[in-house]
PDB file of N, CA and C in Angstrom:
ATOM      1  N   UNK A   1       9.708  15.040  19.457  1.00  0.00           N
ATOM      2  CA  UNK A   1      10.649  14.299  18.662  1.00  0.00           C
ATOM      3  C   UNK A   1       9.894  13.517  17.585  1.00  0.00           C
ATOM      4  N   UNK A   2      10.298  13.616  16.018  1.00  0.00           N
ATOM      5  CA  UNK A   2       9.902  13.235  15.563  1.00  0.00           C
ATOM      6  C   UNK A   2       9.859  11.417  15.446  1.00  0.00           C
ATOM      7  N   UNK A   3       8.822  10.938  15.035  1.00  0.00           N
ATOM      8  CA  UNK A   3       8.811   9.065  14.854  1.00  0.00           C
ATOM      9  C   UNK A   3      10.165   8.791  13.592  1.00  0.00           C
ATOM     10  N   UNK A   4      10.813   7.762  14.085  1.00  0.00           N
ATOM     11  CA  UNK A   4      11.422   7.646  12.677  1.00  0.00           C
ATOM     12  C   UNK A   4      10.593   6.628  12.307  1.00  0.00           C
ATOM     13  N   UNK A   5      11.422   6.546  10.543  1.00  0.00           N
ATOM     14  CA  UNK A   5      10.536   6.307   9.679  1.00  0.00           C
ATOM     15  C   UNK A   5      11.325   5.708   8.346  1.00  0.00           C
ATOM     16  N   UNK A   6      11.194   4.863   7.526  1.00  0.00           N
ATOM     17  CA  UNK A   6      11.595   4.707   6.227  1.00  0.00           C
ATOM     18  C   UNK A   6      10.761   5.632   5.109  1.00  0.00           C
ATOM     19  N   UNK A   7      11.881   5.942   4.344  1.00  0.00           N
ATOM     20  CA  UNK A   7      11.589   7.427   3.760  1.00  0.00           C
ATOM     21  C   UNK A   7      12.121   6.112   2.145  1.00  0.00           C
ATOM     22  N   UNK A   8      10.693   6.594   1.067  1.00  0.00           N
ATOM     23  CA  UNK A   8      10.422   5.617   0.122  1.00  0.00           C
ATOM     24  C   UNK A   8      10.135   7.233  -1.198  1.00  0.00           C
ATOM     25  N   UNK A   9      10.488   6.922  -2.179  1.00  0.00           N
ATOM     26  CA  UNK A   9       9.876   7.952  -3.104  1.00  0.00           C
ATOM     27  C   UNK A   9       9.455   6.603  -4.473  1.00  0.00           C
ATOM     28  N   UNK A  10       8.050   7.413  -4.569  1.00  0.00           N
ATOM     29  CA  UNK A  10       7.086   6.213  -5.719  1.00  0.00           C
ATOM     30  C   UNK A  10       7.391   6.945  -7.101  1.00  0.00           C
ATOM     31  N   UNK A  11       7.414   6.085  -8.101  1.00  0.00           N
ATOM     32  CA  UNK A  11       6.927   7.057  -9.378  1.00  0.00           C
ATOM     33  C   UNK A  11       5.949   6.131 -10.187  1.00  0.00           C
ATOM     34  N   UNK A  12       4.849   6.382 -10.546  1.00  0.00           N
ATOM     35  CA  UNK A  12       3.481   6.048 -11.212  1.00  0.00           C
ATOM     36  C   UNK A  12       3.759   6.591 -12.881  1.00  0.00           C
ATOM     37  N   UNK A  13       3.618   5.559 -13.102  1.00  0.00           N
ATOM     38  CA  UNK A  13       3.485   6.264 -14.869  1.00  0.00           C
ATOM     39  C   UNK A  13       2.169   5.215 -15.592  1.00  0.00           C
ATOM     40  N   UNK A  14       1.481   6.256 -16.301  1.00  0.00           N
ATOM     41  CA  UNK A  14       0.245   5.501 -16.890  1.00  0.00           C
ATOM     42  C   UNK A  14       1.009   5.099 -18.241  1.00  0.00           C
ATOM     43  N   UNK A  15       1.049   4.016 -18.739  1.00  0.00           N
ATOM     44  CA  UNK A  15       1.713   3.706 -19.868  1.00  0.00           C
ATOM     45  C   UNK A  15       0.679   3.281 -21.375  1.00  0.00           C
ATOM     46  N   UNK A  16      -0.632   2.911 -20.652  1.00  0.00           N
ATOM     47  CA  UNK A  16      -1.656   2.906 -21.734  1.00  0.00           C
ATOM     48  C   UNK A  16      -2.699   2.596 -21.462  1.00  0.00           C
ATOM     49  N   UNK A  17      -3.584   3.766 -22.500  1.00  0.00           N
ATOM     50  CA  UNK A  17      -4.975   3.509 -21.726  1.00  0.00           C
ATOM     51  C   UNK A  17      -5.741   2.403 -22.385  1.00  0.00           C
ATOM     52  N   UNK A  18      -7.180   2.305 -21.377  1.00  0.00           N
ATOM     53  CA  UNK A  18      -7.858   1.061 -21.592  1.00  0.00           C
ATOM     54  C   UNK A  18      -8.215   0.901 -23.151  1.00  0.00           C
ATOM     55  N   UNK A  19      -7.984   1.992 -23.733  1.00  0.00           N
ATOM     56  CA  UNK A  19      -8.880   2.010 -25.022  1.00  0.00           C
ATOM     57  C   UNK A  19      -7.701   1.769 -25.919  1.00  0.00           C
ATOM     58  N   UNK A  20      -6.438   1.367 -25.440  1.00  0.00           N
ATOM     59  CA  UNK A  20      -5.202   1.532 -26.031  1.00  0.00           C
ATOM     60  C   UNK A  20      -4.525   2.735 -26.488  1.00  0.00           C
ATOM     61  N   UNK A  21      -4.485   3.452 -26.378  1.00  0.00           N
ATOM     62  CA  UNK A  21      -3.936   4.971 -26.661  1.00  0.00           C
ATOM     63  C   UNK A  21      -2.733   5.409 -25.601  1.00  0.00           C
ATOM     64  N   UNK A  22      -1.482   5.719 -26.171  1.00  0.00           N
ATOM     65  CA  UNK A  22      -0.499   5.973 -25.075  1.00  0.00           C
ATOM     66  C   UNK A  22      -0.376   7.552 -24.960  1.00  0.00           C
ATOM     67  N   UNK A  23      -1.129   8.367 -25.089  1.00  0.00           N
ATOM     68  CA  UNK A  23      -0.681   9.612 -25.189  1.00  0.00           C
ATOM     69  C   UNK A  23      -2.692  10.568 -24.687  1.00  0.00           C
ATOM     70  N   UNK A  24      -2.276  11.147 -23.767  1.00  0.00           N
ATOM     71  CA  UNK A  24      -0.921  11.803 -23.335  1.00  0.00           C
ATOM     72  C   UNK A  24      -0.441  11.185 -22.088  1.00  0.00           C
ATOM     73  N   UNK A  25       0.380  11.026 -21.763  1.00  0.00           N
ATOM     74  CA  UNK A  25       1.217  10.015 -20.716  1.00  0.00           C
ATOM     75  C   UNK A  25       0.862  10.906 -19.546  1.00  0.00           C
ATOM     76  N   UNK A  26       1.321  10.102 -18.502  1.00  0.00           N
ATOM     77  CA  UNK A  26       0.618  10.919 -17.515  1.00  0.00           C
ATOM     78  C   UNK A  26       1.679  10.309 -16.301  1.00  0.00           C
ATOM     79  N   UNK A  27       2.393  11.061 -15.174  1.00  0.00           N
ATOM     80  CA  UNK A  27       3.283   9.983 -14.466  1.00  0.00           C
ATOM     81  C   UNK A  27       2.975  11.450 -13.056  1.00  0.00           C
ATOM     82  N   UNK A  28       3.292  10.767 -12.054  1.00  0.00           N
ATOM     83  CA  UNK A  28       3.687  10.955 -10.743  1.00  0.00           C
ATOM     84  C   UNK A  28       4.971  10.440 -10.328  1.00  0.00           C
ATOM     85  N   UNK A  29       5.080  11.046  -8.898  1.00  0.00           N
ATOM     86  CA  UNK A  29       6.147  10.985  -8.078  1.00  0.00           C
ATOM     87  C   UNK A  29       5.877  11.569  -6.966  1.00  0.00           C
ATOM     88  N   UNK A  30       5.786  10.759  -6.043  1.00  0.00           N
ATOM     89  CA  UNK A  30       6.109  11.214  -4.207  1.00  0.00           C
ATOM     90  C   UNK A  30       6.781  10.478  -3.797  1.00  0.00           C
ATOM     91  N   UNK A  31       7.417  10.723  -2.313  1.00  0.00           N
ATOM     92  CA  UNK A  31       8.289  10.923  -1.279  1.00  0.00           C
ATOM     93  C   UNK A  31       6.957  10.810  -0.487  1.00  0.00           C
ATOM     94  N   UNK A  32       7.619   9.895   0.674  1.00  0.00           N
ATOM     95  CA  UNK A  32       6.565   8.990   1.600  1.00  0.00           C
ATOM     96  C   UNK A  32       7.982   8.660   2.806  1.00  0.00           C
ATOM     97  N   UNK A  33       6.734   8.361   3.841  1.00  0.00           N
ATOM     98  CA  UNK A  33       7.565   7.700   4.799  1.00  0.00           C
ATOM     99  C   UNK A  33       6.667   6.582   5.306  1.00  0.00           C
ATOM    100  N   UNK A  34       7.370   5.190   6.140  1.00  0.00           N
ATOM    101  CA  UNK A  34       6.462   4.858   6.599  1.00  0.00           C
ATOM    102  C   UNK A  34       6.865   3.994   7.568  1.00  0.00           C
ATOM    103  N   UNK A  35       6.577   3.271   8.832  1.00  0.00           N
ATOM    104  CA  UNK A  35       7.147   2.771   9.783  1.00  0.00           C
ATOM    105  C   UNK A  35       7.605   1.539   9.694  1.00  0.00           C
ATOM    106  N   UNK A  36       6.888   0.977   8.446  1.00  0.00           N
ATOM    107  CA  UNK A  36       7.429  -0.894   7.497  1.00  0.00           C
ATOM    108  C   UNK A  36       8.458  -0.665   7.016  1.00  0.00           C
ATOM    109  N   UNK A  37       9.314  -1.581   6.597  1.00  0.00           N
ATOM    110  CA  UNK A  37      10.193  -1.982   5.113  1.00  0.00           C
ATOM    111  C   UNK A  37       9.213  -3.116   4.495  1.00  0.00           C
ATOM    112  N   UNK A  38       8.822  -1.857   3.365  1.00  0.00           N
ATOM    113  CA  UNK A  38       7.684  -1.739   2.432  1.00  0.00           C
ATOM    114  C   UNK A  38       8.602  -3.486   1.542  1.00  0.00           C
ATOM    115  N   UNK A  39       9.829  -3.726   1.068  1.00  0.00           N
ATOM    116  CA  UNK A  39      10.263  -4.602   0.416  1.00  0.00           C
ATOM    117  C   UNK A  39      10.150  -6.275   1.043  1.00  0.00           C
ATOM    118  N   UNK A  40      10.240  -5.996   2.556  1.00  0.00           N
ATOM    119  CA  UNK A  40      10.111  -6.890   3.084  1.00  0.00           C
ATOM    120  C   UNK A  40       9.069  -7.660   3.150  1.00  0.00           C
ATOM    121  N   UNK A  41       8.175  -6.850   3.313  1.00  0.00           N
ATOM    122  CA  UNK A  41       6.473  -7.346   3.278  1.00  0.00           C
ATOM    123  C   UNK A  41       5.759  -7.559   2.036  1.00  0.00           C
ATOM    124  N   UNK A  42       6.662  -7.182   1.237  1.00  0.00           N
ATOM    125  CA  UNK A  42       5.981  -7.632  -0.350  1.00  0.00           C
ATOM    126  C   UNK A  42       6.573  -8.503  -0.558  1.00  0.00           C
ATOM    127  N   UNK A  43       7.927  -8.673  -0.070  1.00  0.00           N
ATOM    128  CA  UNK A  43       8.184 -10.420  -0.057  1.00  0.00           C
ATOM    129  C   UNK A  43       7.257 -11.309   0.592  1.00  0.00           C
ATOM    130  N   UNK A  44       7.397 -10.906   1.769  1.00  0.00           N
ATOM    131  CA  UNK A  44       6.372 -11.777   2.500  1.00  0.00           C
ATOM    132  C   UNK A  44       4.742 -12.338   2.160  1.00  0.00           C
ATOM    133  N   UNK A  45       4.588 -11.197   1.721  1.00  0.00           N
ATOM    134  CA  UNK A  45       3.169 -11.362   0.894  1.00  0.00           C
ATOM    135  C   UNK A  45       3.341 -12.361  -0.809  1.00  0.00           C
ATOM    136  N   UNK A  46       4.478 -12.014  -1.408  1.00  0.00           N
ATOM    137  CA  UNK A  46       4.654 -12.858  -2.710  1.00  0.00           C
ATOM    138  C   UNK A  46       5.197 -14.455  -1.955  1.00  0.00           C
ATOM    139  N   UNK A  47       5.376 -14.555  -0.898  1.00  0.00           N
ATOM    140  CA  UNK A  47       5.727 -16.223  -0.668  1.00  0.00           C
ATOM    141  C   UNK A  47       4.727 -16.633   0.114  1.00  0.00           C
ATOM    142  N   UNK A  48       3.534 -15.759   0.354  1.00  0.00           N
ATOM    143  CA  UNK A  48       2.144 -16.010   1.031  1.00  0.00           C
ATOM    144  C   UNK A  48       1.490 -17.063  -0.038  1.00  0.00           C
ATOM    145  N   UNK A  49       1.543 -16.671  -1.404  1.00  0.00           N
ATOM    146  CA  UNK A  49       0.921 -17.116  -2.109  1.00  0.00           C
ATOM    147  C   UNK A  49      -0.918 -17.197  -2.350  1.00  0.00           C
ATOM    148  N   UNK A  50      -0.762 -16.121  -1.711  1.00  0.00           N
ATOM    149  CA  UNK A  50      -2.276 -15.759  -1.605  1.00  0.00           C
ATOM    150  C   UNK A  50      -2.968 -15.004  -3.329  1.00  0.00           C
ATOM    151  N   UNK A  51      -1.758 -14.490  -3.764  1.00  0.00           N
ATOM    152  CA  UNK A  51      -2.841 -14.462  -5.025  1.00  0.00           C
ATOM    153  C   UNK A  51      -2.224 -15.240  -6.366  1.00  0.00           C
ATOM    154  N   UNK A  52      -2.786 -15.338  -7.532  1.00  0.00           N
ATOM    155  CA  UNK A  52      -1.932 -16.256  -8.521  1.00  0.00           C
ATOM    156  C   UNK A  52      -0.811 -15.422  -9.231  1.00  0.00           C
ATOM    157  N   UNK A  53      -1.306 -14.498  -9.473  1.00  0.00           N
ATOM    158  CA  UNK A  53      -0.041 -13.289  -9.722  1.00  0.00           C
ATOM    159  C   UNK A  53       0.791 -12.751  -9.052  1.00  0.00           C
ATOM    160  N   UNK A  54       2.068 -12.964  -8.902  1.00  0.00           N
ATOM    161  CA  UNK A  54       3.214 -12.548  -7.699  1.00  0.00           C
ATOM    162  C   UNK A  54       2.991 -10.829  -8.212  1.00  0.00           C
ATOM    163  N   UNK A  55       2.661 -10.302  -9.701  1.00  0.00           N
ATOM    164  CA  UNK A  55       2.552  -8.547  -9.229  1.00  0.00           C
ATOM    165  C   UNK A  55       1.079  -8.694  -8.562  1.00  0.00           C
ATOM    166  N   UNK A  56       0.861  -9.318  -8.446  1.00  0.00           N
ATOM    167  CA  UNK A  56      -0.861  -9.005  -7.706  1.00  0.00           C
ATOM    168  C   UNK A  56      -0.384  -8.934  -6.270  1.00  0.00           C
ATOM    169  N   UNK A  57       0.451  -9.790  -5.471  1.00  0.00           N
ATOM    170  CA  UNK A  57       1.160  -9.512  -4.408  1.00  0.00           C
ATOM    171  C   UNK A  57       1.696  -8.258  -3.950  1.00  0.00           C
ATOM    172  N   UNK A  58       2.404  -7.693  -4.777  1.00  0.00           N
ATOM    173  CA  UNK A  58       2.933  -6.452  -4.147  1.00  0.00           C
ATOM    174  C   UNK A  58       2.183  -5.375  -4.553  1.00  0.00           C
ATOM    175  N   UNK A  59       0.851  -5.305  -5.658  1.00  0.00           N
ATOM    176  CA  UNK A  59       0.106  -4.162  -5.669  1.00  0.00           C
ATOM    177  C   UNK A  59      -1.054  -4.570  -4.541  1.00  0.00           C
ATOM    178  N   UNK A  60      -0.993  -5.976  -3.887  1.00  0.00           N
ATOM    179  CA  UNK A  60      -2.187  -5.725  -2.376  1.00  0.00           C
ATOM    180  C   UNK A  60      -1.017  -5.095  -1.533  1.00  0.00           C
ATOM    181  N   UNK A  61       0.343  -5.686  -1.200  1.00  0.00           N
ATOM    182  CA  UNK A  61       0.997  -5.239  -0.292  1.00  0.00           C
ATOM    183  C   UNK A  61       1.176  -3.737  -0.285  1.00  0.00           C
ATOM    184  N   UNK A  62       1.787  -2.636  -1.209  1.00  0.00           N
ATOM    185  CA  UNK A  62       1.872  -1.739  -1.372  1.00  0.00           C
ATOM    186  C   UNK A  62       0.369  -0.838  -1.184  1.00  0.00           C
ATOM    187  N   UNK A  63      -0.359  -1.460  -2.067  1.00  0.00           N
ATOM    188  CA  UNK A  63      -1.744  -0.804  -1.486  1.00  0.00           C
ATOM    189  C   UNK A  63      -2.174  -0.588  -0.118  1.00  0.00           C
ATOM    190  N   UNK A  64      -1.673  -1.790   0.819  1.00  0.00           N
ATOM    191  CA  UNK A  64      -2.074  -1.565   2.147  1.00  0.00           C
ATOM    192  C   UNK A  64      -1.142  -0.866   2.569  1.00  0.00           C
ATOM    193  N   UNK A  65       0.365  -0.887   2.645  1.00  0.00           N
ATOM    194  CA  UNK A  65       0.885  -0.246   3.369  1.00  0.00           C
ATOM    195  C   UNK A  65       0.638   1.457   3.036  1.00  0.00           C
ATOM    196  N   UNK A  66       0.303   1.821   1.981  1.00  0.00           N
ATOM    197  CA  UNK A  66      -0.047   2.898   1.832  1.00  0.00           C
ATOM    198  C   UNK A  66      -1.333   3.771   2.596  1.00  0.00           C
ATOM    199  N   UNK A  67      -2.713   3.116   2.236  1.00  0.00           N
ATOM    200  CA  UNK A  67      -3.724   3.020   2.965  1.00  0.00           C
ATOM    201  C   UNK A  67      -3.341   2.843   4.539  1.00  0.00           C
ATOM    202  N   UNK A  68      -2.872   2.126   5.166  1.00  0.00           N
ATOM    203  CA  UNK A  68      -2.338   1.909   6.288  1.00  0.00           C
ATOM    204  C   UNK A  68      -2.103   3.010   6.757  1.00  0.00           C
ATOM    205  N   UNK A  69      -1.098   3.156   6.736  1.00  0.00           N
ATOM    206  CA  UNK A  69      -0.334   4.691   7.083  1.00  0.00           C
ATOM    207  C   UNK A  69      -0.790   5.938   7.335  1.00  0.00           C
ATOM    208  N   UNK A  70      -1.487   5.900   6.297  1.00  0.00           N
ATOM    209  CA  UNK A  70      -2.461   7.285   6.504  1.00  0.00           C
ATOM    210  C   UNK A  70      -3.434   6.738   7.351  1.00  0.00           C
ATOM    211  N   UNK A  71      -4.399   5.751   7.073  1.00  0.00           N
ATOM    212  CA  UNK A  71      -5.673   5.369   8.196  1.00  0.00           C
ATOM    213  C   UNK A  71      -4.589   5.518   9.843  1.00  0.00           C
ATOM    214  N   UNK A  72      -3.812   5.228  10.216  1.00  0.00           N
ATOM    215  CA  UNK A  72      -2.960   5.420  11.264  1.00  0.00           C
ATOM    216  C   UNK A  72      -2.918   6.827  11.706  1.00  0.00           C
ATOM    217  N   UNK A  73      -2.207   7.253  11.117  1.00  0.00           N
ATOM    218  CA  UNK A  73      -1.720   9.338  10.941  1.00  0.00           C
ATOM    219  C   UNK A  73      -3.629   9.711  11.208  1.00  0.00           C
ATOM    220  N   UNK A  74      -4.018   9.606  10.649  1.00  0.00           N
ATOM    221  CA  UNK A  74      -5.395   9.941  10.527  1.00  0.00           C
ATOM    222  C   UNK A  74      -6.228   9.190  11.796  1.00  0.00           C
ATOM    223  N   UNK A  75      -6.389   8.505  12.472  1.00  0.00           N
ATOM    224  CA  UNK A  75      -7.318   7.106  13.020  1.00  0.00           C
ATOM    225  C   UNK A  75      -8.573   7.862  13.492  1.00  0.00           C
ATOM    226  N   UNK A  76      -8.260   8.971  14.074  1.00  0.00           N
ATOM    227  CA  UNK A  76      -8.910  10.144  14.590  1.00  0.00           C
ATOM    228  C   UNK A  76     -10.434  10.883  14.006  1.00  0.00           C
ATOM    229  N   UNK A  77      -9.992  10.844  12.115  1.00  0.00           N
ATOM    230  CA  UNK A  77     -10.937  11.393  11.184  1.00  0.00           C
ATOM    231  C   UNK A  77     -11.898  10.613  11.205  1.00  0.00           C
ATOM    232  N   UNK A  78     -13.326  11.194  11.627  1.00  0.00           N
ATOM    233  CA  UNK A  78     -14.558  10.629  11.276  1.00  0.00           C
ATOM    234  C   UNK A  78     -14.504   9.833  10.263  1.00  0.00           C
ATOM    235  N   UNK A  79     -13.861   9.655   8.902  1.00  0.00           N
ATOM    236  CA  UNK A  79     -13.854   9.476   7.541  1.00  0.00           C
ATOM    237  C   UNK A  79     -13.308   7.718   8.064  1.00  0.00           C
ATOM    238  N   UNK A  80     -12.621   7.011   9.272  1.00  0.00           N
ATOM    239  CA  UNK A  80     -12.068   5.765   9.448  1.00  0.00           C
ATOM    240  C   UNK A  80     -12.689   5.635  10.487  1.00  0.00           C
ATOM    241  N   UNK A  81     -13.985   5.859  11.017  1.00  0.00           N
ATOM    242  CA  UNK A  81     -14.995   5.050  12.236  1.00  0.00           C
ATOM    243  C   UNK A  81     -15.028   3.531  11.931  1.00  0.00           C
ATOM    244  N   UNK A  82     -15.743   3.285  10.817  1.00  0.00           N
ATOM    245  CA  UNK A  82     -16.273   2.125  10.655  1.00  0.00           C
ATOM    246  C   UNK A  82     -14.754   1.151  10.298  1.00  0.00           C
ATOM    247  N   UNK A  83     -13.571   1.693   9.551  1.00  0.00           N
ATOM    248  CA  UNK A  83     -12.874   0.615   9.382  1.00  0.00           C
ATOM    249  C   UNK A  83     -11.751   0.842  10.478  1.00  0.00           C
ATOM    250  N   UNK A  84     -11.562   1.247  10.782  1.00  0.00           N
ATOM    251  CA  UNK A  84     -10.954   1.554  12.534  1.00  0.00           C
ATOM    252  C   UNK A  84     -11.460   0.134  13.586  1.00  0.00           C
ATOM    253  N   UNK A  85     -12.406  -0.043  13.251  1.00  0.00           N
ATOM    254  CA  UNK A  85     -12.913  -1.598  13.726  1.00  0.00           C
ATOM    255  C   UNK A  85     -12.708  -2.768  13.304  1.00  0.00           C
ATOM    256  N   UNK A  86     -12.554  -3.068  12.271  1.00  0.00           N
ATOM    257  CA  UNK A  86     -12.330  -3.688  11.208  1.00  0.00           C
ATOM    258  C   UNK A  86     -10.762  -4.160  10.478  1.00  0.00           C
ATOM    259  N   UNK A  87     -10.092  -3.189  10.701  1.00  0.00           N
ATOM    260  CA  UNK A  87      -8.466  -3.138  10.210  1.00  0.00           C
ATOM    261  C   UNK A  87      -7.914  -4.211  10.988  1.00  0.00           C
ATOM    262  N   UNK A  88      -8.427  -3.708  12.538  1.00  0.00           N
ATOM    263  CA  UNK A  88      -7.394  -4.683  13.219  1.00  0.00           C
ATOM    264  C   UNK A  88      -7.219  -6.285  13.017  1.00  0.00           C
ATOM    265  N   UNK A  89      -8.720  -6.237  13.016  1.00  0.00           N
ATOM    266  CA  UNK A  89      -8.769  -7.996  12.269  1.00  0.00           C
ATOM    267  C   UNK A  89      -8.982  -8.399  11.313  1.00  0.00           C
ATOM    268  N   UNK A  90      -8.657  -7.954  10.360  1.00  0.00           N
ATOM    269  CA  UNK A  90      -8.444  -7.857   9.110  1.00  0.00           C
ATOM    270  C   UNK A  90      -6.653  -8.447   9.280  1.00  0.00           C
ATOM    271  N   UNK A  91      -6.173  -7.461   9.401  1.00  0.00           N
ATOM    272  CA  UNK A  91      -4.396  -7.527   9.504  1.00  0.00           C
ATOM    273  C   UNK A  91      -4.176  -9.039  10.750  1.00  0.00           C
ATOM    274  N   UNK A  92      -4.555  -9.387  11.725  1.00  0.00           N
ATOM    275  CA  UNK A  92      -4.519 -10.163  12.322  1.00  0.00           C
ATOM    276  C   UNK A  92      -4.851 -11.699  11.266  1.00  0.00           C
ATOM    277  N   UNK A  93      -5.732 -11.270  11.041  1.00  0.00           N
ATOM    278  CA  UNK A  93      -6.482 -12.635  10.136  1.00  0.00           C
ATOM    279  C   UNK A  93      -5.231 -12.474   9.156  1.00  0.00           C
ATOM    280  N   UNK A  94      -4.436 -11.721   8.163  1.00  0.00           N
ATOM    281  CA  UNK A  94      -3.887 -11.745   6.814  1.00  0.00           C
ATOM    282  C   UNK A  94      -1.994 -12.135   7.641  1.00  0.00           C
ATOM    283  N   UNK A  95      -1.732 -11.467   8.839  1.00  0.00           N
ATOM    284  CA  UNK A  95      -0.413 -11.850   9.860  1.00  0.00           C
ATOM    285  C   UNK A  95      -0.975 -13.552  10.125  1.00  0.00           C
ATOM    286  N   UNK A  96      -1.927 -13.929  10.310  1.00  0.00           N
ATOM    287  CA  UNK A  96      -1.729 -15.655  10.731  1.00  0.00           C
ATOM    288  C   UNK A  96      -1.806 -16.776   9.563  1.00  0.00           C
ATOM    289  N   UNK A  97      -1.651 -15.915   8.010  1.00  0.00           N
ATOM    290  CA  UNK A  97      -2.153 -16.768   6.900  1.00  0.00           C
ATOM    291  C   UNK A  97      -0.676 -17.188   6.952  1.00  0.00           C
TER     292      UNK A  97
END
């Protein structure tokens, strides 16, 4: 039986590069699932006040839950030894801020 899951679709669009140049544009889109409500926790993280930028909030939150997910699905791959140790208290330490 499959895990349920919240089912999220992203879309990424590069809007300009560092050198200022908007072309040629460049965008994505996936379809994701994941066991959070991804909205909730970027609230939670923007009333953390942990960084000075509230978008700086939801690109750490989103970043982790992304990273997350897969290091999870994955925990197994040689490629997450060392932070397989590390995650847990990491997330413990960032859950008691």
């Amino acid at each position: 039986m499959e895990k349920r899951a919240n089912k999220y679709h992203l879309k990424l669009a590069l809007t300009q590069y560092a050198n200022g140049e908007t072309e040629p544009a460049k965008e994505l889109e996936i379809d994701f699932t994941n066991h959070d409500e991804i909205f909730e926790i970027i609230e939670r993280m923007k009333n953390k006040g942990l960084f000075e930028d509230p978008s700086e909030a939801i690109q750490f939150a989103l970043g982790l839950k992304l990273f997350g997910e897969i290091k999870l699905k994955y925990r197994k791959n040689p490629l997450f030894d060392e932070i397989n140790e590390a995650f847990p208290v990491f997330m413990k330490k960032l859950k008691s801020l």
